[in-house]
N, C-alpha and C. Protein backbone atom coordinates (compact mmCIF):
# COMPACT_ATOMS: atom_id res chain seq x y z
N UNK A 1 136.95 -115.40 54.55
CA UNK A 1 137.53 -115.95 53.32
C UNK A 1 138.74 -116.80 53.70
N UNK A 2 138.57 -117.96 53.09
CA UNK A 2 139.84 -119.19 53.52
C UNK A 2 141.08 -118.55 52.67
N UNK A 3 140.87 -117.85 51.31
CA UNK A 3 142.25 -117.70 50.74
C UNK A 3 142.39 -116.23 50.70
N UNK A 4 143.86 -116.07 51.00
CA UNK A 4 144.15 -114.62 50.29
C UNK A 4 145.16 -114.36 49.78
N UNK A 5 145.91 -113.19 49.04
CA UNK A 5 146.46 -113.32 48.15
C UNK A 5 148.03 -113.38 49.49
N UNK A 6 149.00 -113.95 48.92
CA UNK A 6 150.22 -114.02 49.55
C UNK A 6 151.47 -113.15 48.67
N UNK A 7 152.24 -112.53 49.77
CA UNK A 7 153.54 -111.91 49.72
C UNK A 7 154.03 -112.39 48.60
N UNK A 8 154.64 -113.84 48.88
CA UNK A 8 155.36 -114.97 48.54
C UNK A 8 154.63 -114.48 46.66
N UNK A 9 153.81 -115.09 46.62
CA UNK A 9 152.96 -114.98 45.48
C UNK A 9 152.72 -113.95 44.47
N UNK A 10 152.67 -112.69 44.90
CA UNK A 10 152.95 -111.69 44.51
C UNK A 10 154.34 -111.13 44.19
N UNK A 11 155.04 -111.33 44.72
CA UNK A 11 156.57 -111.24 44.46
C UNK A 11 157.00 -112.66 43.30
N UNK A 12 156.84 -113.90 43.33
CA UNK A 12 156.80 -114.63 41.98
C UNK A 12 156.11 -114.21 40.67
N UNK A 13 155.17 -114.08 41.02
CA UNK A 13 154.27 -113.10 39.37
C UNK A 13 154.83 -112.28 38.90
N UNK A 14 155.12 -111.06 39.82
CA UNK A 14 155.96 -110.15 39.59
C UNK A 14 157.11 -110.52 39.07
N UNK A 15 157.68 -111.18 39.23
CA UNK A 15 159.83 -111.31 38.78
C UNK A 15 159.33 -112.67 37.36
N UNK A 16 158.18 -113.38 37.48
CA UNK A 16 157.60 -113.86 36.32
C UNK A 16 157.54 -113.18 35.56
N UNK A 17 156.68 -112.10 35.50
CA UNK A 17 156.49 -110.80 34.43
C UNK A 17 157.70 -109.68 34.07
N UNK A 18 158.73 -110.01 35.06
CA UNK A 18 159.99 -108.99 34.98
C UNK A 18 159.49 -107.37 35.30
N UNK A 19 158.24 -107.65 35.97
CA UNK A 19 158.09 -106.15 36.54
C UNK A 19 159.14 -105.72 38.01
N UNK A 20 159.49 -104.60 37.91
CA UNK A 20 160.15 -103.65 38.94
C UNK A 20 158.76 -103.53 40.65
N UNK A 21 159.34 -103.48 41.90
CA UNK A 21 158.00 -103.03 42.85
C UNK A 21 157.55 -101.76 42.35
N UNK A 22 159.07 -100.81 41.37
CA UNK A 22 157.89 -99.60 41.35
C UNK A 22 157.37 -99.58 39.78
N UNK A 23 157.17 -100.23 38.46
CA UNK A 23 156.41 -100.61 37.53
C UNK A 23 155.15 -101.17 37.86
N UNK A 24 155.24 -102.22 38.61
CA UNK A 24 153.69 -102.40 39.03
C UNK A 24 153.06 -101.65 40.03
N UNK A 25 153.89 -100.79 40.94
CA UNK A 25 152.91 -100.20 41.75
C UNK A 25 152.60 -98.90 40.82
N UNK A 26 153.16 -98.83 40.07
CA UNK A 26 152.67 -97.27 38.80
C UNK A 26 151.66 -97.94 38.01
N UNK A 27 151.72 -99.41 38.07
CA UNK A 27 150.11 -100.05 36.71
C UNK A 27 149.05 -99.70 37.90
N UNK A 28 148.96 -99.86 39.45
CA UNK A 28 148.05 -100.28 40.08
C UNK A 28 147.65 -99.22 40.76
N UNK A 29 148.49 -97.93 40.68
CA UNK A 29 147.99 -96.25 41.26
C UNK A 29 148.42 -96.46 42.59
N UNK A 30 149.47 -96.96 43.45
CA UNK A 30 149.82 -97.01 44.68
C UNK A 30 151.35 -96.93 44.79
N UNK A 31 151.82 -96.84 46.26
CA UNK A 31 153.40 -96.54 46.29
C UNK A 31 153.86 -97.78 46.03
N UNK A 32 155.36 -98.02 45.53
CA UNK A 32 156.47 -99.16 45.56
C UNK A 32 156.44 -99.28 47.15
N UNK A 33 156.42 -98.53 47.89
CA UNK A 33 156.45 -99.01 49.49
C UNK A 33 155.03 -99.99 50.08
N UNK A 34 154.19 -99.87 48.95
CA UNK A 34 152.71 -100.34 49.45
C UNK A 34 152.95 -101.82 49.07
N UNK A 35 153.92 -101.96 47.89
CA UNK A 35 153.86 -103.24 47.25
C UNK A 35 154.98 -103.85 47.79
N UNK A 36 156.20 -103.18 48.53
CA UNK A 36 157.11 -104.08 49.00
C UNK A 36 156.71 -104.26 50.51
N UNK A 37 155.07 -104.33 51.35
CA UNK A 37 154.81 -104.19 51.95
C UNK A 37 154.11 -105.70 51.81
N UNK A 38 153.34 -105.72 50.72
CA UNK A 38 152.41 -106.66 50.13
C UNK A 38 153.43 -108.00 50.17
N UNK A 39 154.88 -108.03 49.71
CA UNK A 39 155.52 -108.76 49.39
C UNK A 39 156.77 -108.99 50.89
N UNK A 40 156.80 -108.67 51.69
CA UNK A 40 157.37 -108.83 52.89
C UNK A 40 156.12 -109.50 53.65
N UNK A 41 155.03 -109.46 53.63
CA UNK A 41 153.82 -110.10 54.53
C UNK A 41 153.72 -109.19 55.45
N UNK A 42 153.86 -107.35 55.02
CA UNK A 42 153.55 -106.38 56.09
C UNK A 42 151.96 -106.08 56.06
N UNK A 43 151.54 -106.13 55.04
CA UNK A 43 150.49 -105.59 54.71
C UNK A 43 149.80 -106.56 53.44
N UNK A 44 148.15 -106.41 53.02
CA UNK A 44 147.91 -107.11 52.33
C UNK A 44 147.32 -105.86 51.59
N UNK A 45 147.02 -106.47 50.06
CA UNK A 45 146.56 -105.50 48.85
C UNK A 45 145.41 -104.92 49.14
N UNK A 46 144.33 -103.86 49.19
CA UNK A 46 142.90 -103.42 49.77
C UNK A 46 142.30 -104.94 48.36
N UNK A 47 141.53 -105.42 48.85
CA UNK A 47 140.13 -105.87 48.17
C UNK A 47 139.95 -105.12 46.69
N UNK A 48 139.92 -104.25 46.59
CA UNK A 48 139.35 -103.22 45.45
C UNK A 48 140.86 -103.48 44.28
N UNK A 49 141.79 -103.89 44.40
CA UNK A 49 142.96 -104.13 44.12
C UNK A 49 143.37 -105.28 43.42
N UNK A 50 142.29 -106.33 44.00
CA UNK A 50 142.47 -107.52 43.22
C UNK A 50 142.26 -107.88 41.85
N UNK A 51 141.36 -107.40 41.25
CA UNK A 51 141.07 -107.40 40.05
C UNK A 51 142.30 -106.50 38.95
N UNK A 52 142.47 -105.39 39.64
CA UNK A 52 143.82 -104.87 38.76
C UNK A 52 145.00 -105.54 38.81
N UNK A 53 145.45 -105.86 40.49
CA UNK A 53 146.72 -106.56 40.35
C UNK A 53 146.73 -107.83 39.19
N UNK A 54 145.47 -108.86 39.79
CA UNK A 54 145.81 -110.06 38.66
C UNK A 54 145.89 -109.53 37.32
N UNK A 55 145.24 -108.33 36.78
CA UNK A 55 145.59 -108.23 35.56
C UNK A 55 147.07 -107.91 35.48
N UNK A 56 147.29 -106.87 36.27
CA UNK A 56 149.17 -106.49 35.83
C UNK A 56 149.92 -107.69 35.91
N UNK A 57 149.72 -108.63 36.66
CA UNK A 57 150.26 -109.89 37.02
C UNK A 57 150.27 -110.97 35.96
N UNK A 58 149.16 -110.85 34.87
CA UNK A 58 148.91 -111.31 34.07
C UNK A 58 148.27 -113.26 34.25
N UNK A 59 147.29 -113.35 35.63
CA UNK A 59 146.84 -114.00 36.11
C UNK A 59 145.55 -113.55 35.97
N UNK A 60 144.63 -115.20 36.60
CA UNK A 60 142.78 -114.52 36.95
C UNK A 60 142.93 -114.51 38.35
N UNK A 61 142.05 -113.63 38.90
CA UNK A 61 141.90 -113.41 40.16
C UNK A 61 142.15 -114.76 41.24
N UNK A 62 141.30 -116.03 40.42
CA UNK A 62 141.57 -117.16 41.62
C UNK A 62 142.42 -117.76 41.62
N UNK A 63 143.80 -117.64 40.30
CA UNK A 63 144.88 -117.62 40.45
C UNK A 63 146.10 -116.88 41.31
N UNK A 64 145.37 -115.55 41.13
CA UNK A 64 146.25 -115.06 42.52
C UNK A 64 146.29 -115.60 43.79
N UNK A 65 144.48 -115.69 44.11
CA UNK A 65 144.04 -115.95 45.43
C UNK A 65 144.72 -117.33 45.83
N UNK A 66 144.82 -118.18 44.95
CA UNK A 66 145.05 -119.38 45.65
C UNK A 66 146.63 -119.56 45.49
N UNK A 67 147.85 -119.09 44.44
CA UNK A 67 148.97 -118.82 44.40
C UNK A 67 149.29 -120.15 43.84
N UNK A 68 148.16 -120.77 42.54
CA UNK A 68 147.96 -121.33 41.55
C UNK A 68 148.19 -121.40 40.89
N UNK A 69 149.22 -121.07 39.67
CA UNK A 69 149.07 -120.43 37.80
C UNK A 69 148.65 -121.33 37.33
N UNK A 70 147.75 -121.30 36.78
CA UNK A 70 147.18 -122.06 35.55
C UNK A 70 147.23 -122.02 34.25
N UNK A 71 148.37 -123.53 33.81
CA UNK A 71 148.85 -123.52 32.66
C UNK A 71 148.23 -124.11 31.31
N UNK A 72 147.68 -123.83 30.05
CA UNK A 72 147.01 -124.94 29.72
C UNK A 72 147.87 -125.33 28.92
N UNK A 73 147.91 -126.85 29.49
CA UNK A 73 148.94 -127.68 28.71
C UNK A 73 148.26 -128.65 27.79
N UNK A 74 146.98 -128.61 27.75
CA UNK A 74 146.52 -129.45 27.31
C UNK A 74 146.66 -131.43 26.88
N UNK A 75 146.74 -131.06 28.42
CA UNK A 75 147.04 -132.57 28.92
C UNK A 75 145.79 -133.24 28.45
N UNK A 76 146.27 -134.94 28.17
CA UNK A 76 144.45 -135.84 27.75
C UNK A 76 144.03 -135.98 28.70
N UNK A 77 142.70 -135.70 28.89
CA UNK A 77 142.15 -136.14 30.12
C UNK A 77 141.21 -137.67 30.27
N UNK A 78 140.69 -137.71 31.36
CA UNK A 78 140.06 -139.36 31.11
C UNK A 78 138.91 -138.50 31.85
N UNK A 79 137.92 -139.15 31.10
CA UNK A 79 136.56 -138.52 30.94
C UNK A 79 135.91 -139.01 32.50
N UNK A 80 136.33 -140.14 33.15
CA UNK A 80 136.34 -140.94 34.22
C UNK A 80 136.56 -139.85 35.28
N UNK A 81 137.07 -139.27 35.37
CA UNK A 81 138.11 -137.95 36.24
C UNK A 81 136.45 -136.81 36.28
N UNK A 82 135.85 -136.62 35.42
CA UNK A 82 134.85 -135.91 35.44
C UNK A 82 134.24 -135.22 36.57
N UNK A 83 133.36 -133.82 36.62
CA UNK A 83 132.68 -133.46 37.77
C UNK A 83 131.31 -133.94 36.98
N UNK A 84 130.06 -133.85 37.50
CA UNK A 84 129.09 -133.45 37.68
C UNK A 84 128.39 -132.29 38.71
N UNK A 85 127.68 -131.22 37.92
CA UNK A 85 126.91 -130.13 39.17
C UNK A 85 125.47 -129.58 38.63
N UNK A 86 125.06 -129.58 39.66
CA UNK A 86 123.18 -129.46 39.28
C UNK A 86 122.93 -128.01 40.04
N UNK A 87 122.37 -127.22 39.00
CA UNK A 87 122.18 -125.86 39.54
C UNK A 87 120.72 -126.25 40.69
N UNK A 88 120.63 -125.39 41.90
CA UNK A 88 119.61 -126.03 42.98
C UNK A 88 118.62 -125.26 42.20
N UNK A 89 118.97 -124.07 41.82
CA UNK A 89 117.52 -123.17 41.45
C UNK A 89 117.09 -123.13 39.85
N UNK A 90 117.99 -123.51 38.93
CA UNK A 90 117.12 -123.68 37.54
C UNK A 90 116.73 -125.27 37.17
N UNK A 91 118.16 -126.49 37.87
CA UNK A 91 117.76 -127.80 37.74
C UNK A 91 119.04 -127.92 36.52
N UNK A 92 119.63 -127.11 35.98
CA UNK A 92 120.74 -127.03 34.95
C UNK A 92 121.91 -128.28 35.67
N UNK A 93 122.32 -129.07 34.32
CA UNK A 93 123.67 -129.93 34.53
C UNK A 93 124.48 -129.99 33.95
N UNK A 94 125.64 -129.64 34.54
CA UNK A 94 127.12 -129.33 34.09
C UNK A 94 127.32 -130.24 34.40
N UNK A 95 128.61 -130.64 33.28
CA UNK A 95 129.70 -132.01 33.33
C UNK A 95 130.66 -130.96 32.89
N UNK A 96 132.38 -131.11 34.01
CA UNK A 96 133.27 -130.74 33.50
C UNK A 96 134.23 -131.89 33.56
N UNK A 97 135.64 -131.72 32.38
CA UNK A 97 136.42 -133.30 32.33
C UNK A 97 137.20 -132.95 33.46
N UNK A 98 137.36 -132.57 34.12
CA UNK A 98 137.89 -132.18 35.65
C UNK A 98 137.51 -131.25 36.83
N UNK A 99 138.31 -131.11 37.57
CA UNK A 99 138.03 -129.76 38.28
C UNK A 99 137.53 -128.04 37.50
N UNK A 100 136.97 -127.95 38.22
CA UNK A 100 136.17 -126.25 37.63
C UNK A 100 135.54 -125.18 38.91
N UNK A 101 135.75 -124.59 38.28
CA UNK A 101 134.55 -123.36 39.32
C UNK A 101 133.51 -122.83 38.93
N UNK A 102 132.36 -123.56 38.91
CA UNK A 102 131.15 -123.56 38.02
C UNK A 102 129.94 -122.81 39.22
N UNK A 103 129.58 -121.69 38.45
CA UNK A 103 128.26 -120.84 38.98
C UNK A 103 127.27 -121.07 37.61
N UNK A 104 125.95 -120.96 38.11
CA UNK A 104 124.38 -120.99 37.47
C UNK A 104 123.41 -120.76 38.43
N UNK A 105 122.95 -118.90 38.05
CA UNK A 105 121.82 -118.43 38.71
C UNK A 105 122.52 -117.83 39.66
N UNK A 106 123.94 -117.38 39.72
CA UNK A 106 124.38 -116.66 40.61
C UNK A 106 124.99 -117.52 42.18
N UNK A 107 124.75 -118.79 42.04
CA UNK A 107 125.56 -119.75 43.08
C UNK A 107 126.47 -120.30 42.72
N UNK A 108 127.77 -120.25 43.27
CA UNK A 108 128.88 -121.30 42.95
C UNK A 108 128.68 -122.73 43.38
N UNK A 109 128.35 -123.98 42.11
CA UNK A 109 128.34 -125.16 42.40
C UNK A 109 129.00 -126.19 42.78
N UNK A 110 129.04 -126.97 44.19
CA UNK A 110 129.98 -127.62 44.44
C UNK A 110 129.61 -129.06 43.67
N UNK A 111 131.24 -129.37 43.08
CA UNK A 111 131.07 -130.85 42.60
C UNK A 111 130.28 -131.92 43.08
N UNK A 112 129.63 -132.91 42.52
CA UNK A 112 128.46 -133.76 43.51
C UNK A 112 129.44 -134.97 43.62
N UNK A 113 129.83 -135.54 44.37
CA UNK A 113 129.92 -136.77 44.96
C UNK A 113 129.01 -138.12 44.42
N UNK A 114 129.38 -138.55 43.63
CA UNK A 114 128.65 -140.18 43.68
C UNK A 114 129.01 -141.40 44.36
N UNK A 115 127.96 -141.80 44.67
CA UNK A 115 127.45 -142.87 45.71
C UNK A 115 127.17 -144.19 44.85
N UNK A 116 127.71 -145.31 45.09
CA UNK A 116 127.24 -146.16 44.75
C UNK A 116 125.85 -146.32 44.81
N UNK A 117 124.87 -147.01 43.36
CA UNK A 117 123.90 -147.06 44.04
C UNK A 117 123.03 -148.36 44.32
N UNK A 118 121.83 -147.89 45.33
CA UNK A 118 121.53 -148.64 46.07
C UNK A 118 120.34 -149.34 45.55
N UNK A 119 119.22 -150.28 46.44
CA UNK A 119 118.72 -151.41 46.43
C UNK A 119 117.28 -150.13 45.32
N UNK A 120 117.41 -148.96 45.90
CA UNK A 120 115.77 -147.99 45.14
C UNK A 120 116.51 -147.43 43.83
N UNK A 121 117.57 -147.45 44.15
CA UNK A 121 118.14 -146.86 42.93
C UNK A 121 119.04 -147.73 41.54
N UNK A 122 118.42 -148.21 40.91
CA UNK A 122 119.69 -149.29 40.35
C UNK A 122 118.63 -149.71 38.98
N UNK A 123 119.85 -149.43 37.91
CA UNK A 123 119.78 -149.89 36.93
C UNK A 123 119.25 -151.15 36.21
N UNK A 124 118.61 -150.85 35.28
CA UNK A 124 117.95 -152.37 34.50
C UNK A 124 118.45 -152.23 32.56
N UNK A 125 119.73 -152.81 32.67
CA UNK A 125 119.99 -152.72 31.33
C UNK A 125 119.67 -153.95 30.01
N UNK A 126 118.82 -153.65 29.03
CA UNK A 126 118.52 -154.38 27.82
C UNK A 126 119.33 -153.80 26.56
N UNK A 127 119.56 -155.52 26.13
CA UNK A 127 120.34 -154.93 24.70
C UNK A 127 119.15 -154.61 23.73
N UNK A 128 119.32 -153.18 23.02
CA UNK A 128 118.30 -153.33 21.97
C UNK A 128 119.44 -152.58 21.01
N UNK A 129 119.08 -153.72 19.66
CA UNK A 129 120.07 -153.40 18.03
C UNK A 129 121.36 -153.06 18.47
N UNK A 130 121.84 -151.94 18.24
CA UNK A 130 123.38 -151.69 19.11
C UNK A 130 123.41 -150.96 19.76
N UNK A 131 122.74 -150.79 20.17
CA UNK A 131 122.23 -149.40 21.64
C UNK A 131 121.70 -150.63 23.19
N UNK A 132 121.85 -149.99 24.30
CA UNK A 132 121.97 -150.71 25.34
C UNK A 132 120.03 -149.62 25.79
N UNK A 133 118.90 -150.67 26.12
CA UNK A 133 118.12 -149.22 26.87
C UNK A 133 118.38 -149.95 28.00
N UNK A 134 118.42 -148.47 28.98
CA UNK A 134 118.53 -147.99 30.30
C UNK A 134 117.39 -147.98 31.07
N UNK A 135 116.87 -148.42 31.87
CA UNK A 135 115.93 -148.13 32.61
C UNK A 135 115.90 -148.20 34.40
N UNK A 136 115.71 -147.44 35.15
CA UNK A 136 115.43 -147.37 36.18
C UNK A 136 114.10 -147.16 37.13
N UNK A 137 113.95 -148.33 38.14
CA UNK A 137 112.45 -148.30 38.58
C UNK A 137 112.81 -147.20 39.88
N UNK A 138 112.01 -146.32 39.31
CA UNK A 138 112.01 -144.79 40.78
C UNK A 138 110.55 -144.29 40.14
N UNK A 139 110.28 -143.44 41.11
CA UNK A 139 109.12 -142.59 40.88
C UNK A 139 109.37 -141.54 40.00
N UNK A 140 108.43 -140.99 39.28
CA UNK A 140 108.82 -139.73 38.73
C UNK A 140 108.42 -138.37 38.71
N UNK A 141 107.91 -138.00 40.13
CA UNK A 141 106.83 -137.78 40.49
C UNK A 141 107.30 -135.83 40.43
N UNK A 142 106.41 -134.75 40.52
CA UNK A 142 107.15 -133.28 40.64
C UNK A 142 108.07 -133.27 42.10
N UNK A 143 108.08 -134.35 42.86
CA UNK A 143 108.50 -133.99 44.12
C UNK A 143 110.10 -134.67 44.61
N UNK A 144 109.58 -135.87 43.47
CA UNK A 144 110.96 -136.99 43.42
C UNK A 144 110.91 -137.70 42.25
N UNK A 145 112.36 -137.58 42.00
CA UNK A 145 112.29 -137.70 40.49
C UNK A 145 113.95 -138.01 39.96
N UNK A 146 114.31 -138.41 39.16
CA UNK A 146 115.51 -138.84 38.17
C UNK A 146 115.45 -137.56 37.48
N UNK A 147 116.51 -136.56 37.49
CA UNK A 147 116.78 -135.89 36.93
C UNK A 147 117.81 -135.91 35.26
N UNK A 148 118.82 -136.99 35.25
CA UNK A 148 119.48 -137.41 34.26
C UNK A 148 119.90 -138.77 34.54
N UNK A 149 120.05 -139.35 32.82
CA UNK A 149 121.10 -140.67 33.42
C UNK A 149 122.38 -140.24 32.80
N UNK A 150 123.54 -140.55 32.64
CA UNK A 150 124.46 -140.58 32.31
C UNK A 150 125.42 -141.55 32.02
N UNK A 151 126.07 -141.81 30.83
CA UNK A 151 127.48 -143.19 30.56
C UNK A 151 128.59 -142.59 30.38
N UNK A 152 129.53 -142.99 31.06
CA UNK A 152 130.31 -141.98 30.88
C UNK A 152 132.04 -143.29 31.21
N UNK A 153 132.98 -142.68 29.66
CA UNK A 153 133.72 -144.04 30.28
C UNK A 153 134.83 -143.02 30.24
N UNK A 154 136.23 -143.48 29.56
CA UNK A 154 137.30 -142.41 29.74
C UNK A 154 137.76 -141.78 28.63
N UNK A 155 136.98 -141.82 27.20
CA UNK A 155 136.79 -141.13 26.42
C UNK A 155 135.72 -140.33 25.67
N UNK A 156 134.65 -140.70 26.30
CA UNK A 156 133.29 -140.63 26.09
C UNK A 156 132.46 -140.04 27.49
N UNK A 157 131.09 -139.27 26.60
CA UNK A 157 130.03 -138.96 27.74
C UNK A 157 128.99 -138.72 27.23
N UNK A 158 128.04 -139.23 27.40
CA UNK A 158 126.87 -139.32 26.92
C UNK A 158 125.98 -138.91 28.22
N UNK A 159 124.59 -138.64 28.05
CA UNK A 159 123.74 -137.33 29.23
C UNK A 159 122.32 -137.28 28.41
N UNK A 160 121.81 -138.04 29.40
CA UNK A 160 119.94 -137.81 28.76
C UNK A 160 119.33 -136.98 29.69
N UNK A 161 118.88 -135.72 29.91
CA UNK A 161 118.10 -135.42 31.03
C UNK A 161 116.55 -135.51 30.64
N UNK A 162 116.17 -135.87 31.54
CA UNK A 162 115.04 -136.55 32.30
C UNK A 162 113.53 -135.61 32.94
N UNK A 163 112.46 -135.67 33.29
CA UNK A 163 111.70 -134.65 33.81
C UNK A 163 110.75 -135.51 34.80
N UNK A 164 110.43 -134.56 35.55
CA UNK A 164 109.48 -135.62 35.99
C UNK A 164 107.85 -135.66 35.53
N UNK A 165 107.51 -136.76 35.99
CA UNK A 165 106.11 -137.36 35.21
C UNK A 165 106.59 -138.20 33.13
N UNK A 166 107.86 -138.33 33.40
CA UNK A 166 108.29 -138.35 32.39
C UNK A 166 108.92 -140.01 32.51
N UNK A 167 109.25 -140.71 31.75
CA UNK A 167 109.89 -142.08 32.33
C UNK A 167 111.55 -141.69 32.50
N UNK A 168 111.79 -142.74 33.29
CA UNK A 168 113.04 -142.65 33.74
C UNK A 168 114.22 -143.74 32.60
N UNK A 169 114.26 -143.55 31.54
CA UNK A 169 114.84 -144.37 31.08
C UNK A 169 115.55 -143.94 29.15
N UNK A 170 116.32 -144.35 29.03
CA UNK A 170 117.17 -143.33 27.67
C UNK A 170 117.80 -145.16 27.12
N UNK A 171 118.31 -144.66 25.97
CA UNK A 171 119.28 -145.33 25.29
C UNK A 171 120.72 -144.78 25.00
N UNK A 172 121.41 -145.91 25.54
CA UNK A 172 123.16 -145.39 25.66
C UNK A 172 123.94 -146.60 24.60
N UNK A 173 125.22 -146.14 23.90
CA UNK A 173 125.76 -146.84 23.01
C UNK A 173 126.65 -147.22 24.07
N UNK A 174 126.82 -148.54 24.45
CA UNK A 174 128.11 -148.59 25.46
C UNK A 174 129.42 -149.01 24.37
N UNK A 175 130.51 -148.40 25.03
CA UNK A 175 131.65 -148.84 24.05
C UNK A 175 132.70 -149.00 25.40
N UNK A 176 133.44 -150.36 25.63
CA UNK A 176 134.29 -149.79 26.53
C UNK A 176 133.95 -149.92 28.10
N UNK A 177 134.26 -150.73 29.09
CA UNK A 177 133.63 -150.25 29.95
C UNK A 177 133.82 -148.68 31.10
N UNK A 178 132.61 -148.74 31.68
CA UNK A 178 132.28 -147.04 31.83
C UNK A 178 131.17 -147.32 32.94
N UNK A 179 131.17 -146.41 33.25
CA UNK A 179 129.66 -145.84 34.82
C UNK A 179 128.57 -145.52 34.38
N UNK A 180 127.77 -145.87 34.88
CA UNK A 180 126.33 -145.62 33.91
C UNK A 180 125.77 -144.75 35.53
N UNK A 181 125.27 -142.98 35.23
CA UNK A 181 125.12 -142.44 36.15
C UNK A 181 123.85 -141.90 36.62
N UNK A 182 123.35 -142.05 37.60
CA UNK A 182 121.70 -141.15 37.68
C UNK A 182 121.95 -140.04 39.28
N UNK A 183 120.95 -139.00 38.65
CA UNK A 183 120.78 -137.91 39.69
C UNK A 183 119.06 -138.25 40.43
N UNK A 184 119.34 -138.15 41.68
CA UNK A 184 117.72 -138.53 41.84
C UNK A 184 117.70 -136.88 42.79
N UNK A 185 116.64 -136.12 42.55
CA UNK A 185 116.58 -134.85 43.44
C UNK A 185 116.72 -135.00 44.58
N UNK A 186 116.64 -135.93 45.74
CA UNK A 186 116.19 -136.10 46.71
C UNK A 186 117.70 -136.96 47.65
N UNK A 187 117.87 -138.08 46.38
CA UNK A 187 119.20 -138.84 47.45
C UNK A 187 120.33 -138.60 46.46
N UNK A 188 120.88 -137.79 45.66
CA UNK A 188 122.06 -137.42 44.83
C UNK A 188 122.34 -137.67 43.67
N UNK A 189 123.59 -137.69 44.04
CA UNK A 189 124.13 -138.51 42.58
C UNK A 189 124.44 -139.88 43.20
N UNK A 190 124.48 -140.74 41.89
CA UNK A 190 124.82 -142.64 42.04
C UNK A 190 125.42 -142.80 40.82
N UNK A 191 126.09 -143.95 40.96
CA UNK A 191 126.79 -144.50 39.93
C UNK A 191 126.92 -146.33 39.90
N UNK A 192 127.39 -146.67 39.00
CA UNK A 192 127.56 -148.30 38.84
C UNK A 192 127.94 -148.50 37.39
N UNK A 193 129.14 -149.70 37.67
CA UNK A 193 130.32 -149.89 36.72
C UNK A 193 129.36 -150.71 35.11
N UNK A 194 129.29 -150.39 34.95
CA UNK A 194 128.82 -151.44 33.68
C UNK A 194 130.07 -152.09 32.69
């Protein structure tokens, strides 16, 4: 494990919360010597510990771990800033407006990376009435396939998913310019500015 919980860290939460070493070591069933142990960098908390401490601490666990607090300030976000993540084993797609720690099916999903895309992969946009259609020439085959397209600008997000044997192509309202996005199973995620 790359993170673990720190001294340093534990001793801020603590004097955050105005707990005593021996108030929280009486929430957590262990000595004040175990916790001013934790907080000198003599010793670290057992594993089995983590889940109670962040509660007395009044943190989530990967707030402890990483020595993080997470405030919600409810800052605006720009929709641009976005993740995309594709579960490998149901085919499920998450969009978060930032960073996240997103599991589906029991795997934690790492954010996908988009790639500009290329000469097999690339957009064919027509104006139709006030809607823009989308179309992309790929196969759509059970083996390779366009999984979603996506428009997405910095207030907006729009998300067609896609199947295969199915056409590869949706209608998007563009407002604004924004990224018009596709997942292909095989070479990723892509993107391109519209």
């Amino acid at each position: 494990m790359d993170l673990y919980v720190t001294g340093s860290t534990i001793k801020r939460l603590r004097e955050a919360r105005g707990l005593t070493q021996a108030r929280l070591a009486q929430a957590l069933d262990v000595s004040d010597k175990a916790v001013s142990k934790w907080e000198t960098a003599k010793g670290f908390p057992d594993i089995s510990l983590l889940e109670p401490l962040s509660a007395a601490l009044g943190v989530s666990v990967m707030e402890l771990l990483s020595g993080d607090t997470v405030v919600n300030q409810n800052k605006s976000a720009n929709m641009l800033r976005g993740k995309f993540y594709v579960c490998p084993i149901c085919g499920n797609v998450i969009h978060a407006s930032g960073e996240a720690v997103v599991s589906c099916c029991g795997v934690t999903l790492p954010p996908l990376e988009a790639e500009e895309t290329d000469a097999h992969h690339h957009f064919a946009v027509e104006d139709v009435e006030d809607e823009h259609f989308v179309t992309v020439d790929h196969p759509m085959t059970k083996s390779h396939y366009i999984s979603f397209l996506a428009y997405v600008t910095w207030d907006r997000f729009q998300l067609v998913k896609l199947y295969p044997e199915g056409n590869p192509s949706c209608r998007f309202r563009f407002q604004r310019g924004g990224y018009l996005y596709l997942y292909c199973n095989r070479h990723g995620l892509m993107r391109e500015k519209v």
